[in-house]
N, C-alpha and C. Protein backbone atom coordinates (compact mmCIF):
# COMPACT_ATOMS: atom_id res chain seq x y z
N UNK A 1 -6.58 -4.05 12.96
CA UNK A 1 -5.58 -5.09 12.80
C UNK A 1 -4.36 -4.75 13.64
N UNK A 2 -4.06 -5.80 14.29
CA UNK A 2 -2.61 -5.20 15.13
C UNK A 2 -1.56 -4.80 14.19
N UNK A 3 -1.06 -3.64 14.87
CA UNK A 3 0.01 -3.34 13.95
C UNK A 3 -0.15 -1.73 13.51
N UNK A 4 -1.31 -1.48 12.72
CA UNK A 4 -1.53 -0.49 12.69
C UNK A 4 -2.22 0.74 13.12
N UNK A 5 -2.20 0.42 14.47
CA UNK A 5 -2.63 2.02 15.68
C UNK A 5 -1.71 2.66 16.36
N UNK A 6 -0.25 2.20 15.25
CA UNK A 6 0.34 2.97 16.45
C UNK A 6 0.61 4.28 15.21
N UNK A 7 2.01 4.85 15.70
CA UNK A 7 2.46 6.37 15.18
C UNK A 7 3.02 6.19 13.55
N UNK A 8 3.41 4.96 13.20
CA UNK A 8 3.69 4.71 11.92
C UNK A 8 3.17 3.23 11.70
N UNK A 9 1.75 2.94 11.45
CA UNK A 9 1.14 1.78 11.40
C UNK A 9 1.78 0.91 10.09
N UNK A 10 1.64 0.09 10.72
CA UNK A 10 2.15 -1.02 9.48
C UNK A 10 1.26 -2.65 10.27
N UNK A 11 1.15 -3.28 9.07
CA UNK A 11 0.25 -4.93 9.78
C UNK A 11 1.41 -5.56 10.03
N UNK A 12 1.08 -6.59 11.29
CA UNK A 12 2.21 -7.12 11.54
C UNK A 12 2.79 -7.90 10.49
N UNK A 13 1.56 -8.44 9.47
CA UNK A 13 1.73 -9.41 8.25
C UNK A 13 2.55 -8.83 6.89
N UNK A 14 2.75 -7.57 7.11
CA UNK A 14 3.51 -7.28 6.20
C UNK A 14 4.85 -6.92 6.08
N UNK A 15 5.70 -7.98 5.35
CA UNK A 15 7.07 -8.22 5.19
C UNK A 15 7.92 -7.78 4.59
N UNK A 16 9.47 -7.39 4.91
CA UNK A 16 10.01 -6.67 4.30
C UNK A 16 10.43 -5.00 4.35
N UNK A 17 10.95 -4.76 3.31
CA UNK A 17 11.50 -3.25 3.83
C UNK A 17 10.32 -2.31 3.12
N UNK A 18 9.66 -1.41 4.07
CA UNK A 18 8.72 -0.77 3.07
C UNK A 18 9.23 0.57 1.97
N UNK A 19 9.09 0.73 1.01
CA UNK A 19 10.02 1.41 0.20
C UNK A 19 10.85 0.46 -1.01
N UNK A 20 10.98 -1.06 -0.68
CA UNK A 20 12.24 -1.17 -1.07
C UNK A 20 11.03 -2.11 -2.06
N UNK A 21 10.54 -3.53 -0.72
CA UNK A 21 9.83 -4.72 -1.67
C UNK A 21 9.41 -5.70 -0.16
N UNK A 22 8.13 -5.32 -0.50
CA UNK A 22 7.22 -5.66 0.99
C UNK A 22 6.16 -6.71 0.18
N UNK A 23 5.84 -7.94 1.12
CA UNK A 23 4.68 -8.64 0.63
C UNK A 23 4.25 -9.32 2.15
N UNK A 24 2.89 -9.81 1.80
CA UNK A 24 1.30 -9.99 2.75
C UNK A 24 2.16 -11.27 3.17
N UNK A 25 2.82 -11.67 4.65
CA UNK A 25 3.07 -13.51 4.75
C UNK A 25 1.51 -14.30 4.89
N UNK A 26 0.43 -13.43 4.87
CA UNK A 26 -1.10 -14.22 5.55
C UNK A 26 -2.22 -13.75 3.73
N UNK A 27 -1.24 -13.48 2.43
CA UNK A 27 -2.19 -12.89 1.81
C UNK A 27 -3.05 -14.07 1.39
N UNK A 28 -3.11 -15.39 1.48
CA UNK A 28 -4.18 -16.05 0.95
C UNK A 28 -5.33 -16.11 2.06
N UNK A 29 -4.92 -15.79 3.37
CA UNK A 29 -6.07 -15.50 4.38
C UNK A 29 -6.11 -14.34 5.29
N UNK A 30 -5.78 -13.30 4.42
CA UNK A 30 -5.76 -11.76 4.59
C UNK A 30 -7.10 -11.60 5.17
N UNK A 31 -7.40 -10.26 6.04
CA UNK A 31 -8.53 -9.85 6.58
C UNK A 31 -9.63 -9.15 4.84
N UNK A 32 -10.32 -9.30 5.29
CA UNK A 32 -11.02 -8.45 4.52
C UNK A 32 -10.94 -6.64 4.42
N UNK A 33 -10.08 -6.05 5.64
CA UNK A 33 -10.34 -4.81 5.44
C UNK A 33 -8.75 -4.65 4.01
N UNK A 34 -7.94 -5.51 4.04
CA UNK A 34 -6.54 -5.91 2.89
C UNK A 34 -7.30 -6.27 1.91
N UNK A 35 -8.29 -7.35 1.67
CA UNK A 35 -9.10 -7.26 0.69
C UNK A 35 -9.45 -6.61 0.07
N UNK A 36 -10.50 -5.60 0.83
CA UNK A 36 -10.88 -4.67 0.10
C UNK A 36 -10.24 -3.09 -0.12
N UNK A 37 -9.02 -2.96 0.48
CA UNK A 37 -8.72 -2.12 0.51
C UNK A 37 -7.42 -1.69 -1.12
N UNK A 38 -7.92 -0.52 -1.99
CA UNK A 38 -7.55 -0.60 -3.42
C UNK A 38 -6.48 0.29 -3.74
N UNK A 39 -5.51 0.15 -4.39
CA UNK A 39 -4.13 1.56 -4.32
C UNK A 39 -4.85 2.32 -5.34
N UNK A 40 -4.50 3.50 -4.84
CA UNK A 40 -4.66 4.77 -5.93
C UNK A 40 -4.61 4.23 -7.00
N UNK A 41 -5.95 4.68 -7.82
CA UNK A 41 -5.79 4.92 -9.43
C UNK A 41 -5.53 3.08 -9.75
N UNK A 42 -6.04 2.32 -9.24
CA UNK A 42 -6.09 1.11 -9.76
C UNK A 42 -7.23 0.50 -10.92
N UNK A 43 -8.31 1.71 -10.34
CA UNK A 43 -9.72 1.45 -10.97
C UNK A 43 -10.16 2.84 -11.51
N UNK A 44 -9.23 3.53 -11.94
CA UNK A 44 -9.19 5.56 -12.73
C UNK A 44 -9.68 5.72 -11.00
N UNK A 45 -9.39 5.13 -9.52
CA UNK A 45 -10.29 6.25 -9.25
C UNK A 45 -9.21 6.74 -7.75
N UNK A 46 -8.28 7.82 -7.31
CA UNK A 46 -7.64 7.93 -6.05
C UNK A 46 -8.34 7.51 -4.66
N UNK A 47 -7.61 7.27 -4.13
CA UNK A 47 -7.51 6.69 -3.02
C UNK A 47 -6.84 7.53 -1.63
N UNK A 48 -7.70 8.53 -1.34
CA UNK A 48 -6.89 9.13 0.01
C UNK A 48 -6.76 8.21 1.08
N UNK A 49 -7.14 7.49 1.50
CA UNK A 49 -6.65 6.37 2.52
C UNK A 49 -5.02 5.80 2.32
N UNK A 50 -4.84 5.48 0.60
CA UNK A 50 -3.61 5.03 -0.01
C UNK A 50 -2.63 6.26 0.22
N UNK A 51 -3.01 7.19 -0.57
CA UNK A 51 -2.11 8.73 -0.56
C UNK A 51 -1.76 8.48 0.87
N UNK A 52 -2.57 9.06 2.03
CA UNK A 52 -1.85 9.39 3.62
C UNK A 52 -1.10 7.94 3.63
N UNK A 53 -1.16 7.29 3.18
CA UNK A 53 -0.28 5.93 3.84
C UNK A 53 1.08 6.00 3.26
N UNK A 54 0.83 6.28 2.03
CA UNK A 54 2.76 6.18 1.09
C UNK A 54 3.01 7.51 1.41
N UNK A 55 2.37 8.64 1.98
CA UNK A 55 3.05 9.87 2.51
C UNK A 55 3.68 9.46 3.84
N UNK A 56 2.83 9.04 4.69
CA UNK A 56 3.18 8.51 5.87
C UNK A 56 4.55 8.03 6.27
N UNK A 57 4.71 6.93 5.15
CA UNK A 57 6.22 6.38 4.48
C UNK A 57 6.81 6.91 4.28
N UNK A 58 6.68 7.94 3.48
CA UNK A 58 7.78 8.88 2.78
C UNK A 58 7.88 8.35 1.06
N UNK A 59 6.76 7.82 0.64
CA UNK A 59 6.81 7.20 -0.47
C UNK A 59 5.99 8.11 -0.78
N UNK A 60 5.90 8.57 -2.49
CA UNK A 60 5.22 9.20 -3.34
C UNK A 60 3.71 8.71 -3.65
N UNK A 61 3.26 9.59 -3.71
CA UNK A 61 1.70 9.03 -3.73
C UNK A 61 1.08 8.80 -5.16
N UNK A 62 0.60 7.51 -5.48
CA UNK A 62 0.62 7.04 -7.21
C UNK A 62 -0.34 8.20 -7.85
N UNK A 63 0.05 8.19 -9.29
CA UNK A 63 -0.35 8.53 -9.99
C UNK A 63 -1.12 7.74 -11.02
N UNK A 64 -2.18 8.98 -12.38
CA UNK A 64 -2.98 7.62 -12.99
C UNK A 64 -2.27 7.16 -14.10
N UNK A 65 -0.91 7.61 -14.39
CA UNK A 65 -0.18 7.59 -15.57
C UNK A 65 0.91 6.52 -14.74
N UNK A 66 1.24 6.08 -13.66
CA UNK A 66 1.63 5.20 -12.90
C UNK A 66 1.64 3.53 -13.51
N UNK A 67 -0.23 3.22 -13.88
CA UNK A 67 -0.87 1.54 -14.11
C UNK A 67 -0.38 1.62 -15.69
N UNK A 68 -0.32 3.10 -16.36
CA UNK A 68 0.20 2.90 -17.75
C UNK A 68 1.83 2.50 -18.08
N UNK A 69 2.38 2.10 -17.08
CA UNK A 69 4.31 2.56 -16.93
C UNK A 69 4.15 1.50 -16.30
N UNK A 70 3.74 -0.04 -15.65
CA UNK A 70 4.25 -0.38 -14.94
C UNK A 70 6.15 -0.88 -14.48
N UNK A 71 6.66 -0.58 -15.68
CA UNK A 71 8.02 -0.46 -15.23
C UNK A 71 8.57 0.67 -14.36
N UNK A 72 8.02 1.55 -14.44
CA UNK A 72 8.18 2.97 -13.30
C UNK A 72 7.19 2.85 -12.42
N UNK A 73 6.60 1.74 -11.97
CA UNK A 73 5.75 1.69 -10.76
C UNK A 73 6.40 1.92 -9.45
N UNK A 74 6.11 2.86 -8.94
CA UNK A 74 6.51 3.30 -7.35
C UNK A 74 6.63 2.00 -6.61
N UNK A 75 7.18 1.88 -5.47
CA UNK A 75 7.30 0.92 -4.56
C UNK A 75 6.54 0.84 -3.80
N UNK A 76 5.57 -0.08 -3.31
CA UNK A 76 4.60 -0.74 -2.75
C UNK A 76 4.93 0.07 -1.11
N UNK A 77 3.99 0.67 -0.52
CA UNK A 77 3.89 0.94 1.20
C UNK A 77 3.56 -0.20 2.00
């Protein structure tokens, strides 16, 4: 997807400040690899693809006690 091959990938479709409050402008006709692609611990199960990405950021990488808190939910990469 353009956008993300370079040194700090990001899709061009995704809006906003990352860290702060980012959303999809194409999510009702998102690619399928956004489709299928699942954040840590959404389904009990991690996600190293997710982890290197919110490290990447500088964002904390979720936890499974995270989906139980969603008021202390980390900020979206």
């Amino acid at each position: 997807m353009q956008g993300t091959n370079g040194s700090s990938p990001r899709c061009i479709a995704l809006m906003g400040i990352i860290g702060k409050q980012v959303y999809c402008s194409i999510y009702e006709k998102r690619a399928s690899v956004c489709r299928d692609f699942q954040p840590a611990w959404l389904k009990g199960e991690p996600n190293e693809r997710c982890d290197k990405a919110r490290l990447q950021w500088g964002l904390s990488v979720l936890t499974p006690e995270v989906w139980n808190q969603p008021d202390n939910f980390p900020k979206a990469a």
